[in-house]
PDB file of N, CA and C in Angstrom:
ATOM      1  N   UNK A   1     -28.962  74.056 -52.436  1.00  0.00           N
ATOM      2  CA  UNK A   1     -29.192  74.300 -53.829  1.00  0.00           C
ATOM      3  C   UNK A   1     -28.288  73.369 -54.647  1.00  0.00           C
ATOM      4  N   UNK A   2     -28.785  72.934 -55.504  1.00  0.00           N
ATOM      5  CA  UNK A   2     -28.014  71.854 -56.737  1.00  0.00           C
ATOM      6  C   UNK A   2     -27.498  72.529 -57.286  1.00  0.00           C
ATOM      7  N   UNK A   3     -26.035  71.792 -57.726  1.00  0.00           N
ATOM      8  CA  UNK A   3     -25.206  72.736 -58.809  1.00  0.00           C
ATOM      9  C   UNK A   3     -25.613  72.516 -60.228  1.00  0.00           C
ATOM     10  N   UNK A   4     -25.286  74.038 -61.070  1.00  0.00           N
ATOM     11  CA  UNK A   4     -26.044  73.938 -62.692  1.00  0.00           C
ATOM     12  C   UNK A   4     -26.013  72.778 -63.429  1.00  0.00           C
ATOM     13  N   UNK A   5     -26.289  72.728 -64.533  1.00  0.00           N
ATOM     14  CA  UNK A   5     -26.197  71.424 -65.238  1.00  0.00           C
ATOM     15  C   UNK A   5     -25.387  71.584 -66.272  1.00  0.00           C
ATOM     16  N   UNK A   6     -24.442  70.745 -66.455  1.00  0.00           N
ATOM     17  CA  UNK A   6     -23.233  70.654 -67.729  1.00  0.00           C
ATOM     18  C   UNK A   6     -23.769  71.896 -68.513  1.00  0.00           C
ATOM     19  N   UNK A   7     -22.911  71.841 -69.843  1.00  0.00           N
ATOM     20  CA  UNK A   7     -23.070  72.948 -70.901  1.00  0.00           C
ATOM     21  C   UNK A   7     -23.703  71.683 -71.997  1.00  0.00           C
ATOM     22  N   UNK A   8     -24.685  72.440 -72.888  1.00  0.00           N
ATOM     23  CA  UNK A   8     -25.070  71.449 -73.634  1.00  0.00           C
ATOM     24  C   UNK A   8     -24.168  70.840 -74.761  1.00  0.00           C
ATOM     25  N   UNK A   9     -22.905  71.399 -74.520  1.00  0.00           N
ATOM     26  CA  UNK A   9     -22.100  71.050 -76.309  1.00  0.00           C
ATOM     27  C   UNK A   9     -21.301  70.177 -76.146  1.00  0.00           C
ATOM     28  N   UNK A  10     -21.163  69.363 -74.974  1.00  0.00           N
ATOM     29  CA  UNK A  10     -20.270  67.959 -75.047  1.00  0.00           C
ATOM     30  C   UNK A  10     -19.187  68.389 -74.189  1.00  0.00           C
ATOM     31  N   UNK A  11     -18.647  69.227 -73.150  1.00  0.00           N
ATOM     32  CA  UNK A  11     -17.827  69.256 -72.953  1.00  0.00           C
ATOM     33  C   UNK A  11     -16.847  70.478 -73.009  1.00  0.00           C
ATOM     34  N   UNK A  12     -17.048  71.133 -74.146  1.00  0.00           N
ATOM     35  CA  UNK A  12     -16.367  72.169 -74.492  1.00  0.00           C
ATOM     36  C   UNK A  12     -15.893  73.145 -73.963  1.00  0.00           C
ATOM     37  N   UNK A  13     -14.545  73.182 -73.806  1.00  0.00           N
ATOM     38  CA  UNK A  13     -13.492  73.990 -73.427  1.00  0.00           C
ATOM     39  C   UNK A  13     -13.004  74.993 -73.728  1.00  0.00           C
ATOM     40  N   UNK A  14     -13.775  76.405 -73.618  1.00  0.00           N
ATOM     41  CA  UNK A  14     -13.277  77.341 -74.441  1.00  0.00           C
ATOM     42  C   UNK A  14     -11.542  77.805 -74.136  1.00  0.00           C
ATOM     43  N   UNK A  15     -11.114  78.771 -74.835  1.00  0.00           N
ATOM     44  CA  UNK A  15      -9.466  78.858 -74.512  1.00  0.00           C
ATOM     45  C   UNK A  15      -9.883  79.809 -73.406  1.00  0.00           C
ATOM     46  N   UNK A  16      -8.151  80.116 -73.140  1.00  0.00           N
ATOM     47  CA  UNK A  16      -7.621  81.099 -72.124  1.00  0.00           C
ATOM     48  C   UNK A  16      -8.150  82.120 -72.609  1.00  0.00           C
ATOM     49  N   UNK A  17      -8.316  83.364 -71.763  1.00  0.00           N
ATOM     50  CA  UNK A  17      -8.622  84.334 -72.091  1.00  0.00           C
ATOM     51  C   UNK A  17      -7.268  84.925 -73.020  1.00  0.00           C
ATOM     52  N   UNK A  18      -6.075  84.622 -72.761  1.00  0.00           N
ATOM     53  CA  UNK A  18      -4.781  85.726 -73.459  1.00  0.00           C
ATOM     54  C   UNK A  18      -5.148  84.742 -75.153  1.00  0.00           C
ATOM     55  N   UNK A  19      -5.768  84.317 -75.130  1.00  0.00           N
ATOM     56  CA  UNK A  19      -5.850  83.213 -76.759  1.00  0.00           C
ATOM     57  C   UNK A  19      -4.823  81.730 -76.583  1.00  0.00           C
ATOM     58  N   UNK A  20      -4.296  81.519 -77.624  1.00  0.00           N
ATOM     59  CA  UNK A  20      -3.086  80.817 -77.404  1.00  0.00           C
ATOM     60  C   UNK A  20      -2.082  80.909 -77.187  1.00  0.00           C
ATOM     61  N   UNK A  21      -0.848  79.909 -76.751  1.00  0.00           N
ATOM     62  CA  UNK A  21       0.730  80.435 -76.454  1.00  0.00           C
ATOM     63  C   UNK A  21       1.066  80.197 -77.897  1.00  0.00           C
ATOM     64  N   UNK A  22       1.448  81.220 -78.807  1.00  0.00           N
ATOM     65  CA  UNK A  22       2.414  81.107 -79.912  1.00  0.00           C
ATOM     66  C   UNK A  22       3.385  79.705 -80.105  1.00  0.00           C
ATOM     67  N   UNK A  23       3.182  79.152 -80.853  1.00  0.00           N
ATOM     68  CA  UNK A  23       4.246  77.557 -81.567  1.00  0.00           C
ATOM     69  C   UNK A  23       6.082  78.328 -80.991  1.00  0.00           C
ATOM     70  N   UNK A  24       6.830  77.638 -80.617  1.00  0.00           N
ATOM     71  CA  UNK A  24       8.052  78.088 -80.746  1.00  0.00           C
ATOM     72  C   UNK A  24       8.618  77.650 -81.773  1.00  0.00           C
ATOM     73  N   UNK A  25       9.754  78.392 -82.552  1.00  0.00           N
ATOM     74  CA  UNK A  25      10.541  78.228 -83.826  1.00  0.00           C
ATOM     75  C   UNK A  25      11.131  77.275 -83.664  1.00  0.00           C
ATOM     76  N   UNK A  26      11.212  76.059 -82.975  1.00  0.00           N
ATOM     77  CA  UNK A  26      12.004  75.131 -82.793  1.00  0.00           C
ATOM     78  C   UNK A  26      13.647  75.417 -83.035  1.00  0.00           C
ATOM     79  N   UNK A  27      14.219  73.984 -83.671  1.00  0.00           N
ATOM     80  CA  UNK A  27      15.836  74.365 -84.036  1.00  0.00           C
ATOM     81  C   UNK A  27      15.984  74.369 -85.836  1.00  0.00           C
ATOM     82  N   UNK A  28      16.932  75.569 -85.677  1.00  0.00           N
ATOM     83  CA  UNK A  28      16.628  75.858 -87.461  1.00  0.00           C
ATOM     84  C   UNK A  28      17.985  74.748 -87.785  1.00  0.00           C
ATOM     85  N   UNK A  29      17.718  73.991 -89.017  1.00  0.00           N
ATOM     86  CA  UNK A  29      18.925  73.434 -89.627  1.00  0.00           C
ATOM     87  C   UNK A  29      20.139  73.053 -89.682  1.00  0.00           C
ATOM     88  N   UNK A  30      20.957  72.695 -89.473  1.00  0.00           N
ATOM     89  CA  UNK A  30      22.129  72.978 -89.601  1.00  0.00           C
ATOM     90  C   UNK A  30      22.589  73.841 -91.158  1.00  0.00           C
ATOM     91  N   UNK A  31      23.440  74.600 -91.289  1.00  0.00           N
ATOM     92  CA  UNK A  31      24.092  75.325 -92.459  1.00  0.00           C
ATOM     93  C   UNK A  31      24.765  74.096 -92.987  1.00  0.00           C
ATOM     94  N   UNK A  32      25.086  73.974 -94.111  1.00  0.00           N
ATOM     95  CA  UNK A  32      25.691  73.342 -94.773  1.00  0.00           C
ATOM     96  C   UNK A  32      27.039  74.016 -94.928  1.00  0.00           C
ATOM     97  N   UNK A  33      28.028  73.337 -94.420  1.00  0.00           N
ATOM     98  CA  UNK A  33      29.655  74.186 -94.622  1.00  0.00           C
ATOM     99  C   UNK A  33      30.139  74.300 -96.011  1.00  0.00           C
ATOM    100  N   UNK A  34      30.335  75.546 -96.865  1.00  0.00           N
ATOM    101  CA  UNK A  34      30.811  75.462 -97.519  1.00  0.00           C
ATOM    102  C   UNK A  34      32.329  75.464 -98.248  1.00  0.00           C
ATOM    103  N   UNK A  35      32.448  74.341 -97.762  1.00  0.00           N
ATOM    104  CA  UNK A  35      34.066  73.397 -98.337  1.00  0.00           C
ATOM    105  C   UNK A  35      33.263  71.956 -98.587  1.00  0.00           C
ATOM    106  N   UNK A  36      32.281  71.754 -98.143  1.00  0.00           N
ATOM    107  CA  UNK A  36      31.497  70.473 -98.733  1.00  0.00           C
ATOM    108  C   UNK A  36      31.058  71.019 -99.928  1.00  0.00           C
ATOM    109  N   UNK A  37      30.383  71.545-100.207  1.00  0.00           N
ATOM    110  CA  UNK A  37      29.706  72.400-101.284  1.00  0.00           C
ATOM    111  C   UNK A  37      30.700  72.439-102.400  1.00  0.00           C
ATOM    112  N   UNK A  38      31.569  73.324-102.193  1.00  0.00           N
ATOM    113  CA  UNK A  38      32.919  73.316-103.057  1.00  0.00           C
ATOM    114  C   UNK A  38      33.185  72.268-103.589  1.00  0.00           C
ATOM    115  N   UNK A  39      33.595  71.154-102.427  1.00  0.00           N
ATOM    116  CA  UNK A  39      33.808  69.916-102.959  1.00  0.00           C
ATOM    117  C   UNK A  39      32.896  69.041-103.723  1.00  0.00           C
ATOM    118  N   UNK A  40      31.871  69.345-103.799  1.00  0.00           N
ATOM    119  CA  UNK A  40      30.698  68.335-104.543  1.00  0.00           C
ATOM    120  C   UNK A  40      31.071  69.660-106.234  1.00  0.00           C
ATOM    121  N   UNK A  41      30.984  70.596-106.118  1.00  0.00           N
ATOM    122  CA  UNK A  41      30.943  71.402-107.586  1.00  0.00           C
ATOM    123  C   UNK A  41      32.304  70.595-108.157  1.00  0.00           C
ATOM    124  N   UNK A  42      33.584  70.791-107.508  1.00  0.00           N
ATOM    125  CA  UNK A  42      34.921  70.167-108.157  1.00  0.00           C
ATOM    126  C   UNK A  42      34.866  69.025-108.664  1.00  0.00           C
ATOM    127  N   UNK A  43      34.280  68.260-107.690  1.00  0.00           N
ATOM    128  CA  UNK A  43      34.159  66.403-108.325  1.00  0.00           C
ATOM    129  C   UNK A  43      33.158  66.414-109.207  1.00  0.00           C
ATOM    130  N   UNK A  44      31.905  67.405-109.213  1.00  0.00           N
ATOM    131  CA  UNK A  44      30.992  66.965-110.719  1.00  0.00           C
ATOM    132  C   UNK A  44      32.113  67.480-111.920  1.00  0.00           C
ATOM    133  N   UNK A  45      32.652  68.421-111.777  1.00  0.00           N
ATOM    134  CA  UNK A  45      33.629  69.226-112.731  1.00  0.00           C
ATOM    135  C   UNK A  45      34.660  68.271-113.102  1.00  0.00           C
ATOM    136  N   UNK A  46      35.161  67.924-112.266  1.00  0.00           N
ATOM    137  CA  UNK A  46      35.849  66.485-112.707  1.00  0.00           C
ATOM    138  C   UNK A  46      35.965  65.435-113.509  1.00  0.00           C
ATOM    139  N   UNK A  47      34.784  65.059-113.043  1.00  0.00           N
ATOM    140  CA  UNK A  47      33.739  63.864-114.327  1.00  0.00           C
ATOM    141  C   UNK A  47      33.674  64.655-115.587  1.00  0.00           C
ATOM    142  N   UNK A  48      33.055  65.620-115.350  1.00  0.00           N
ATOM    143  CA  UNK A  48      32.395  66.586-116.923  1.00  0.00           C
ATOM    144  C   UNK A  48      34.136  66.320-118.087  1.00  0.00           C
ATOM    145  N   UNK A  49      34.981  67.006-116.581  1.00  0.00           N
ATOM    146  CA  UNK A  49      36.367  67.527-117.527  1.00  0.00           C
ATOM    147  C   UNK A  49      37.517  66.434-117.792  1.00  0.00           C
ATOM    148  N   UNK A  50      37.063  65.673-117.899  1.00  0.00           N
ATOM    149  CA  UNK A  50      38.034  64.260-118.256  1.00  0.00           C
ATOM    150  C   UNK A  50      38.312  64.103-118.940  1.00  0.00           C
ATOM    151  N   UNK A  51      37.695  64.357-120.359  1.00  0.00           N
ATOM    152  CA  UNK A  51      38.023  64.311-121.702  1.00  0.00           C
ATOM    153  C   UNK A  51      38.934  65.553-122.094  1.00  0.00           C
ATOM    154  N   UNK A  52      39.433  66.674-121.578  1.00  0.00           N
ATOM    155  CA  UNK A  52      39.953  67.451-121.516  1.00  0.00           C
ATOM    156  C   UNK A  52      41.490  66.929-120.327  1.00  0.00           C
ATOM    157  N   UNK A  53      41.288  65.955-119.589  1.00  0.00           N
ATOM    158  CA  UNK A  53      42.085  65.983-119.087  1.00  0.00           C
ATOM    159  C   UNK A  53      42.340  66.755-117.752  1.00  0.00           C
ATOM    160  N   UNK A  54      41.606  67.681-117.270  1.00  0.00           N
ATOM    161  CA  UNK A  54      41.419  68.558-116.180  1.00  0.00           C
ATOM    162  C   UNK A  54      40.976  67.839-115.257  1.00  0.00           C
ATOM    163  N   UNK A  55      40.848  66.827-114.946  1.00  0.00           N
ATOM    164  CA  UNK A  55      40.147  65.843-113.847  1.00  0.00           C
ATOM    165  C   UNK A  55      41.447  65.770-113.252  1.00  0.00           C
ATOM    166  N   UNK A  56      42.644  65.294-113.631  1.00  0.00           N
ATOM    167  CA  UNK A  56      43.618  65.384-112.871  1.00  0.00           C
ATOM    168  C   UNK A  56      44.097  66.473-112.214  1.00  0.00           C
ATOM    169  N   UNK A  57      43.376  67.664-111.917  1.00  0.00           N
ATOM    170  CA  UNK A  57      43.707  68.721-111.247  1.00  0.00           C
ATOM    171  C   UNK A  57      42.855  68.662-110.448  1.00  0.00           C
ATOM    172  N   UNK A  58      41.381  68.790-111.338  1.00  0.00           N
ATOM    173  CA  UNK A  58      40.364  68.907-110.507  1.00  0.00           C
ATOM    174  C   UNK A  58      39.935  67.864-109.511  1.00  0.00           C
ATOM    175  N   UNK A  59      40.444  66.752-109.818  1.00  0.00           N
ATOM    176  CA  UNK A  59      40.091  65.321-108.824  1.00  0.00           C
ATOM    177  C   UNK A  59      40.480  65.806-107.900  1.00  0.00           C
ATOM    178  N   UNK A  60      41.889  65.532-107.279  1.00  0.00           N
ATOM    179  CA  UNK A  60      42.583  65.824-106.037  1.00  0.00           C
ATOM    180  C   UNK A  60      42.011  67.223-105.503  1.00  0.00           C
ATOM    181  N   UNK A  61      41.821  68.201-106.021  1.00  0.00           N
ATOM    182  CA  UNK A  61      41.153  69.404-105.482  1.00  0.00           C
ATOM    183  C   UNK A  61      39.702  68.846-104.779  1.00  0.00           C
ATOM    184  N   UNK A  62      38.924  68.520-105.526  1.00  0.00           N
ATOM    185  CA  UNK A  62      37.773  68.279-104.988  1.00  0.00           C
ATOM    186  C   UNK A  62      37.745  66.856-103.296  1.00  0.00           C
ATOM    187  N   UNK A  63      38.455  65.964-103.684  1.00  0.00           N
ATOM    188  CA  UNK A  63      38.923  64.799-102.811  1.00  0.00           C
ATOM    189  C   UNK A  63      39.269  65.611-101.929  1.00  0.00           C
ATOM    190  N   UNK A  64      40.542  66.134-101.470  1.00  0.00           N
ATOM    191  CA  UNK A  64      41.065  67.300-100.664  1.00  0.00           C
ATOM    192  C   UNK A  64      40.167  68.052 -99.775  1.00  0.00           C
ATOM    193  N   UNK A  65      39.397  68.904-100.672  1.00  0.00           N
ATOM    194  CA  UNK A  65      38.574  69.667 -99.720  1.00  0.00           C
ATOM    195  C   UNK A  65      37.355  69.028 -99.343  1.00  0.00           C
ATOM    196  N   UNK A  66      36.796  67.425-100.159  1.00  0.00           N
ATOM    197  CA  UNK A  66      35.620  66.496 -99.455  1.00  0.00           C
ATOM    198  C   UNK A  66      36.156  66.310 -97.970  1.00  0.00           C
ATOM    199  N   UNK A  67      37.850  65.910 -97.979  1.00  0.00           N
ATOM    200  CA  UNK A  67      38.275  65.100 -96.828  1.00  0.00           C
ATOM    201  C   UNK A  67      38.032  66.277 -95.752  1.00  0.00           C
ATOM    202  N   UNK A  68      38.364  67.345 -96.202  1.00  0.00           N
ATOM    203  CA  UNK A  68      38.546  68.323 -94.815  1.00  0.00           C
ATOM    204  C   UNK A  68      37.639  68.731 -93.924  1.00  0.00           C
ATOM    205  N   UNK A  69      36.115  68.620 -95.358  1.00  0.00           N
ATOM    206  CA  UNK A  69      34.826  69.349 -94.739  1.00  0.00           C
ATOM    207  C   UNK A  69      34.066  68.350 -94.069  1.00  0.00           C
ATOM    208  N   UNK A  70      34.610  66.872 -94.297  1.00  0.00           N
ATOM    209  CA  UNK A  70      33.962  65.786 -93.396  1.00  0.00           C
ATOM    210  C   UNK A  70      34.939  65.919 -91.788  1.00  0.00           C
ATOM    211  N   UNK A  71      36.310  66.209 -91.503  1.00  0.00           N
ATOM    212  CA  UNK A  71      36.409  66.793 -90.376  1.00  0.00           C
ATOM    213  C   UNK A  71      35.955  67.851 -89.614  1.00  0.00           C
ATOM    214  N   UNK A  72      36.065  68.736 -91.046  1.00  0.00           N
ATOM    215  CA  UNK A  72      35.023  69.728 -89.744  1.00  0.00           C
ATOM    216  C   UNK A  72      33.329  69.574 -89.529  1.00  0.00           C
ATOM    217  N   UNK A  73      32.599  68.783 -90.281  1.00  0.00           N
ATOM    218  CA  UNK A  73      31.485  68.661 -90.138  1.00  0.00           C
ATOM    219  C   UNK A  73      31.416  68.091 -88.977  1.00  0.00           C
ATOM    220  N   UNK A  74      32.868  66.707 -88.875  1.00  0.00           N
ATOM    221  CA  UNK A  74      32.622  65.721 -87.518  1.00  0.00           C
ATOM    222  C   UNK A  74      32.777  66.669 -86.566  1.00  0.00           C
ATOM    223  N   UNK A  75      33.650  67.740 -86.237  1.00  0.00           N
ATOM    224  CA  UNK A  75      34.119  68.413 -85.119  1.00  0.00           C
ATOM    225  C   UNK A  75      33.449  70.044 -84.826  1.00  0.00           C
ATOM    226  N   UNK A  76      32.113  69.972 -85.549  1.00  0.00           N
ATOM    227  CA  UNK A  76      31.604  70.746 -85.354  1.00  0.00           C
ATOM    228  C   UNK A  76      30.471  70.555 -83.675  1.00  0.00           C
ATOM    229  N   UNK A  77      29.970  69.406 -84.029  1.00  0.00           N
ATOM    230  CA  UNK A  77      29.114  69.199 -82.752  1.00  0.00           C
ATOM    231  C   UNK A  77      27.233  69.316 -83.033  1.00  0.00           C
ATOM    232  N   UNK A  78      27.910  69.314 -84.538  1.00  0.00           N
ATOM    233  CA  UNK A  78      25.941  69.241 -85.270  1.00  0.00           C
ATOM    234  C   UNK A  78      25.821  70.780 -85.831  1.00  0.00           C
ATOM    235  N   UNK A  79      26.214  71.482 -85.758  1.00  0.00           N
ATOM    236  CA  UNK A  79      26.249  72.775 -85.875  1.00  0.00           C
ATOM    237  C   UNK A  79      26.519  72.966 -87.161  1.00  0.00           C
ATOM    238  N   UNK A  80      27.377  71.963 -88.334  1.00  0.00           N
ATOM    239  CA  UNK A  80      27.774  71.974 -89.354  1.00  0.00           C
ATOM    240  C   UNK A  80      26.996  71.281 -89.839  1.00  0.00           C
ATOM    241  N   UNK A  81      26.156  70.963 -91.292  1.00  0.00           N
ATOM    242  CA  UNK A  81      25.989  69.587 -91.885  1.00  0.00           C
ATOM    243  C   UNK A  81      26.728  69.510 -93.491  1.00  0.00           C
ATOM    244  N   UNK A  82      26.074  68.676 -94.404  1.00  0.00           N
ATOM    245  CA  UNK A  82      26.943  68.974 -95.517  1.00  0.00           C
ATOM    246  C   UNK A  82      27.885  67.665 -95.859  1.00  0.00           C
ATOM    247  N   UNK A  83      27.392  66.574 -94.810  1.00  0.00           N
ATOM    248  CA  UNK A  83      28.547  65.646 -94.530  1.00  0.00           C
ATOM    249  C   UNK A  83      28.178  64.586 -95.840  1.00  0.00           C
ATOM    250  N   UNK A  84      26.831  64.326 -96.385  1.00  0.00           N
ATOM    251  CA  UNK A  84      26.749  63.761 -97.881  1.00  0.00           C
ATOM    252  C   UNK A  84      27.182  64.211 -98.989  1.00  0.00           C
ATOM    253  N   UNK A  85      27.360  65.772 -99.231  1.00  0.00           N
ATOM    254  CA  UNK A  85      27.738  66.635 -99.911  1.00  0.00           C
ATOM    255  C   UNK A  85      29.584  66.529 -99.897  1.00  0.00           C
ATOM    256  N   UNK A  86      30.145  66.160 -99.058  1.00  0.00           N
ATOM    257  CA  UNK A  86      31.275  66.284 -98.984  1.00  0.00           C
ATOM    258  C   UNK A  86      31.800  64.756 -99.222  1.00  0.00           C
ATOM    259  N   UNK A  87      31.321  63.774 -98.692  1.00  0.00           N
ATOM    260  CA  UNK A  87      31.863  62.380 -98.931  1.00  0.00           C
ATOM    261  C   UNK A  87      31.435  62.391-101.124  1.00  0.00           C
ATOM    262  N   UNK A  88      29.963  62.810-101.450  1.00  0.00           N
ATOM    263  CA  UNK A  88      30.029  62.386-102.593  1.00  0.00           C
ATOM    264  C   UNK A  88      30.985  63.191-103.501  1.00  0.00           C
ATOM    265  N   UNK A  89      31.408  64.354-103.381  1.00  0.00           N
ATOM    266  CA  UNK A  89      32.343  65.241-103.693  1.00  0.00           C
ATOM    267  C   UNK A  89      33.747  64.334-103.823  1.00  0.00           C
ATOM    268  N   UNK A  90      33.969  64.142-102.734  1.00  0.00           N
ATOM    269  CA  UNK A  90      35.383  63.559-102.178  1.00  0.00           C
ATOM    270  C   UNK A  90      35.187  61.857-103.274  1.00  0.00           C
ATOM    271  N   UNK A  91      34.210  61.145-103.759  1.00  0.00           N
ATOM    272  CA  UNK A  91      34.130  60.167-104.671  1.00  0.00           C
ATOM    273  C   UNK A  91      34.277  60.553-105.558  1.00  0.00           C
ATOM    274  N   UNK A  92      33.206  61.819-106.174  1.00  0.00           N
ATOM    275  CA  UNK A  92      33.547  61.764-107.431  1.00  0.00           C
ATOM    276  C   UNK A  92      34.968  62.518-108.137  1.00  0.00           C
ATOM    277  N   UNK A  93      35.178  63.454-106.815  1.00  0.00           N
ATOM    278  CA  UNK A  93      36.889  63.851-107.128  1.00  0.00           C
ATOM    279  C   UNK A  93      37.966  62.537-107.317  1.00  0.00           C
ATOM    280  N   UNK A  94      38.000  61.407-106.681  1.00  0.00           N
ATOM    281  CA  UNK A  94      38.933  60.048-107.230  1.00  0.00           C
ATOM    282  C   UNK A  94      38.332  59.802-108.150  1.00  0.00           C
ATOM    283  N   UNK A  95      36.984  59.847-108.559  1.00  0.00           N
ATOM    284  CA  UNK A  95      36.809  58.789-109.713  1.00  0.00           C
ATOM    285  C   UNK A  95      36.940  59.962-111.205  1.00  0.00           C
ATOM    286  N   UNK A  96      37.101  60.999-110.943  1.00  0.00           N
ATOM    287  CA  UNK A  96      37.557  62.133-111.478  1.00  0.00           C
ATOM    288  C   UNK A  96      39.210  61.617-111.859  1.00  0.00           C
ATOM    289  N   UNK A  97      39.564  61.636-111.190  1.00  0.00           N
ATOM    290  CA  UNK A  97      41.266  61.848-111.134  1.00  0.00           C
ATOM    291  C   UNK A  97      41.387  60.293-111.596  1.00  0.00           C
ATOM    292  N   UNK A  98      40.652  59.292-111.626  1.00  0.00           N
ATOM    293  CA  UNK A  98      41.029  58.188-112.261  1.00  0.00           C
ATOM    294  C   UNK A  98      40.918  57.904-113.543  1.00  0.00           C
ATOM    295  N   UNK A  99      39.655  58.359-113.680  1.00  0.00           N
ATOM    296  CA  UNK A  99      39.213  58.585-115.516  1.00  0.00           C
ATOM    297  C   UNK A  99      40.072  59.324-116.467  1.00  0.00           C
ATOM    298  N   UNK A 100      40.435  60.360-115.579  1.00  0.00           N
ATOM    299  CA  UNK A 100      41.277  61.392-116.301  1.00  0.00           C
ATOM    300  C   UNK A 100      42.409  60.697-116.688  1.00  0.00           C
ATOM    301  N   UNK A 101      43.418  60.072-115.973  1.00  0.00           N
ATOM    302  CA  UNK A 101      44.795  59.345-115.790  1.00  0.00           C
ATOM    303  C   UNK A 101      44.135  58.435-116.833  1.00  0.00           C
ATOM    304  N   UNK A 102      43.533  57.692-117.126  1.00  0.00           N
ATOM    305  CA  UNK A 102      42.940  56.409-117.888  1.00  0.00           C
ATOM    306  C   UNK A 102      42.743  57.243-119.273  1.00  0.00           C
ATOM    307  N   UNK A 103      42.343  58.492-119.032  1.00  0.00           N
ATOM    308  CA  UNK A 103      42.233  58.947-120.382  1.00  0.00           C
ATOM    309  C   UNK A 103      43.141  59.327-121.372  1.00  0.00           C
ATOM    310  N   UNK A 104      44.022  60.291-120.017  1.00  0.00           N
ATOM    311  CA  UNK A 104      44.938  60.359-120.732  1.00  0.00           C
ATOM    312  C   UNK A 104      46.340  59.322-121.040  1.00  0.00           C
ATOM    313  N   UNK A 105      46.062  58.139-120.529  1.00  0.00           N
ATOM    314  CA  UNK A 105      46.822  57.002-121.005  1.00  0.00           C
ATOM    315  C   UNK A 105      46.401  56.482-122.388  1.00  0.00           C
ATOM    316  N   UNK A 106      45.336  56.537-122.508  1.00  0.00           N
ATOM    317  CA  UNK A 106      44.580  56.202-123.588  1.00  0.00           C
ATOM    318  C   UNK A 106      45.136  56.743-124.771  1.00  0.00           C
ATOM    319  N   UNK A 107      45.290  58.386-124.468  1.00  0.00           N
ATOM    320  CA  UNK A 107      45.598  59.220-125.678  1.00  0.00           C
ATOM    321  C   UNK A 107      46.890  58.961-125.947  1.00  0.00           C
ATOM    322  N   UNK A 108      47.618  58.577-125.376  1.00  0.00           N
ATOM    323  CA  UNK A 108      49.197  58.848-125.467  1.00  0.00           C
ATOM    324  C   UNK A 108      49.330  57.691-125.884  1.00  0.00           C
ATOM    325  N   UNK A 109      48.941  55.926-125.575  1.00  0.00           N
ATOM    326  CA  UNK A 109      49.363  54.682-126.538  1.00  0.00           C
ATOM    327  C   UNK A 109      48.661  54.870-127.778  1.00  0.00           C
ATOM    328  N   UNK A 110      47.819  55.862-127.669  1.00  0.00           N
ATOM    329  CA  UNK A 110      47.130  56.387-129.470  1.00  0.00           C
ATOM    330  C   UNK A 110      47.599  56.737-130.001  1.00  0.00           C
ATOM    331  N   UNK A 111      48.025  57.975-129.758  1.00  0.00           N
ATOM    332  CA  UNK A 111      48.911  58.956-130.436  1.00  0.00           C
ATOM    333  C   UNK A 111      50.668  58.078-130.473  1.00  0.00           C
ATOM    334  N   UNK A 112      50.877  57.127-129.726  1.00  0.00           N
ATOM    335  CA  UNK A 112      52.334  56.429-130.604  1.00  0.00           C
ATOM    336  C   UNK A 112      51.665  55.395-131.048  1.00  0.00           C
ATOM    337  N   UNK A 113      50.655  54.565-130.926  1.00  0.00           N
ATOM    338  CA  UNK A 113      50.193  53.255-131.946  1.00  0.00           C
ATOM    339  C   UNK A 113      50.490  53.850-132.918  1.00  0.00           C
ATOM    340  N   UNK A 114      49.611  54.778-133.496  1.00  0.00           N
ATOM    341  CA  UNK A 114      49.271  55.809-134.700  1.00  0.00           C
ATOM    342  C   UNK A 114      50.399  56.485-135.251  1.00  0.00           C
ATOM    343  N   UNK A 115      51.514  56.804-134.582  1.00  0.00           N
ATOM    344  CA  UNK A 115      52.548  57.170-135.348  1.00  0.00           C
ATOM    345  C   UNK A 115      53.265  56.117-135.676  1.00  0.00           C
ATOM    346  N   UNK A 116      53.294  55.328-135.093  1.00  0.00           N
ATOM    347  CA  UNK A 116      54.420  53.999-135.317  1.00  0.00           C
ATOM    348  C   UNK A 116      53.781  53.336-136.451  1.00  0.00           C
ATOM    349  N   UNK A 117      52.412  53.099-136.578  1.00  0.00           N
ATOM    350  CA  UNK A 117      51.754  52.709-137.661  1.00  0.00           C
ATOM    351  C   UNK A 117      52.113  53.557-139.060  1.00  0.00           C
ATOM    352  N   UNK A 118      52.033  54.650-138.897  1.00  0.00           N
ATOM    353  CA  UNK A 118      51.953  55.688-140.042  1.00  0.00           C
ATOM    354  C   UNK A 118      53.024  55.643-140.870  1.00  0.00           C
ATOM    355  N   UNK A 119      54.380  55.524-140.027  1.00  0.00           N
ATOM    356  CA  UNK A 119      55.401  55.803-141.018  1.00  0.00           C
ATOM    357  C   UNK A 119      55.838  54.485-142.006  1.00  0.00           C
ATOM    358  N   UNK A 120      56.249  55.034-142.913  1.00  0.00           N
ATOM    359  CA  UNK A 120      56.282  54.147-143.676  1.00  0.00           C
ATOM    360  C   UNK A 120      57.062  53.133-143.875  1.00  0.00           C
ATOM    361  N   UNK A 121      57.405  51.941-144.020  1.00  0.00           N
ATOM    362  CA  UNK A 121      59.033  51.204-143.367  1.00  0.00           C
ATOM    363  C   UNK A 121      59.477  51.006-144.847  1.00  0.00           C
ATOM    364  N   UNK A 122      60.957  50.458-144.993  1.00  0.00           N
ATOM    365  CA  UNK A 122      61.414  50.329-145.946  1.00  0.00           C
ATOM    366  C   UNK A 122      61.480  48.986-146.744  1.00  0.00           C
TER     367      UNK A 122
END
C-alpha cells in the first residue's frame, strides 16, 4: 500500500499539543545606584545656584558623590548602572564650583571697584 499524500496547505505544522513554551523574562536592567542620581540632582543645582553662590557647596558635593558612584558602579560587576548619570553629575558639580568661585570673584572686585569709585576724594 502507498503512503497518503502530503496535506494540501503547503506544509503546515500544526503546534504541540501543550500550545507553546511561554517567552522567558530574560535579564531585567540594571538599577541605577542611587549616589549617581544624587549626584546628577547636586550638579544641575549647582549650575542653577551660582548666582547665589551655593555652587561652591553644592559643586564639591555633587563631584564627590559622582566620583564614588562611578566606583561602585565599576565594582559592582554590572549589577549597578547609573555610570552616565554619575560622570555628568560629577562635571557639572566642577563646572558648578567653578562658576560659582568666578562669580563670586566677580562680586567682590565690584563691590570694591564701586566703593573706591564712590567716595569722594579731596
Amino acid at each position: 500500500m502507498p503512503p497518503p499524500p502530503p496535506p494540501m496547505g503547503g506544509g503546515f505544522v500544526p503546534p504541540p499539543p501543550g500550545g507553546y513554551a511561554p517567552m522567558s523574562a530574560g535579564y531585567a536592567a540594571p538599577r541605577s545606584d542611587g549616589l549617581a542620581i544624587a549626584s546628577l540632582i547636586f550638579g544641575i543645582l549647582s549650575i542653577v545656584c551660582t548666582v547665589g553662590c551655593l555652587g561652591i557647596v553644592l559643586g564639591p558635593i555633587a563631584a564627590i558623590m559622582g566620583f564614588i558612584s562611578r566606583q561602585r558602579i565599576a565594582t559592582s560587576g554590572g549589577a549597578l548602572g547609573g555610570g552616565t548619570q554619575a560622570v555628568i553629575g560629577l562635571v557639572l558639580g566642577i563646572v558648578g564650583f567653578v562658576a560659582s568661585v568666578g562669580w563670586f570673584f566677580l562680586l567682590i572686585t565690584g563691590v570694591i571697584t564701586s566703593q573706591t569709585q564712590s567716595t569722594p576724594s579731596p
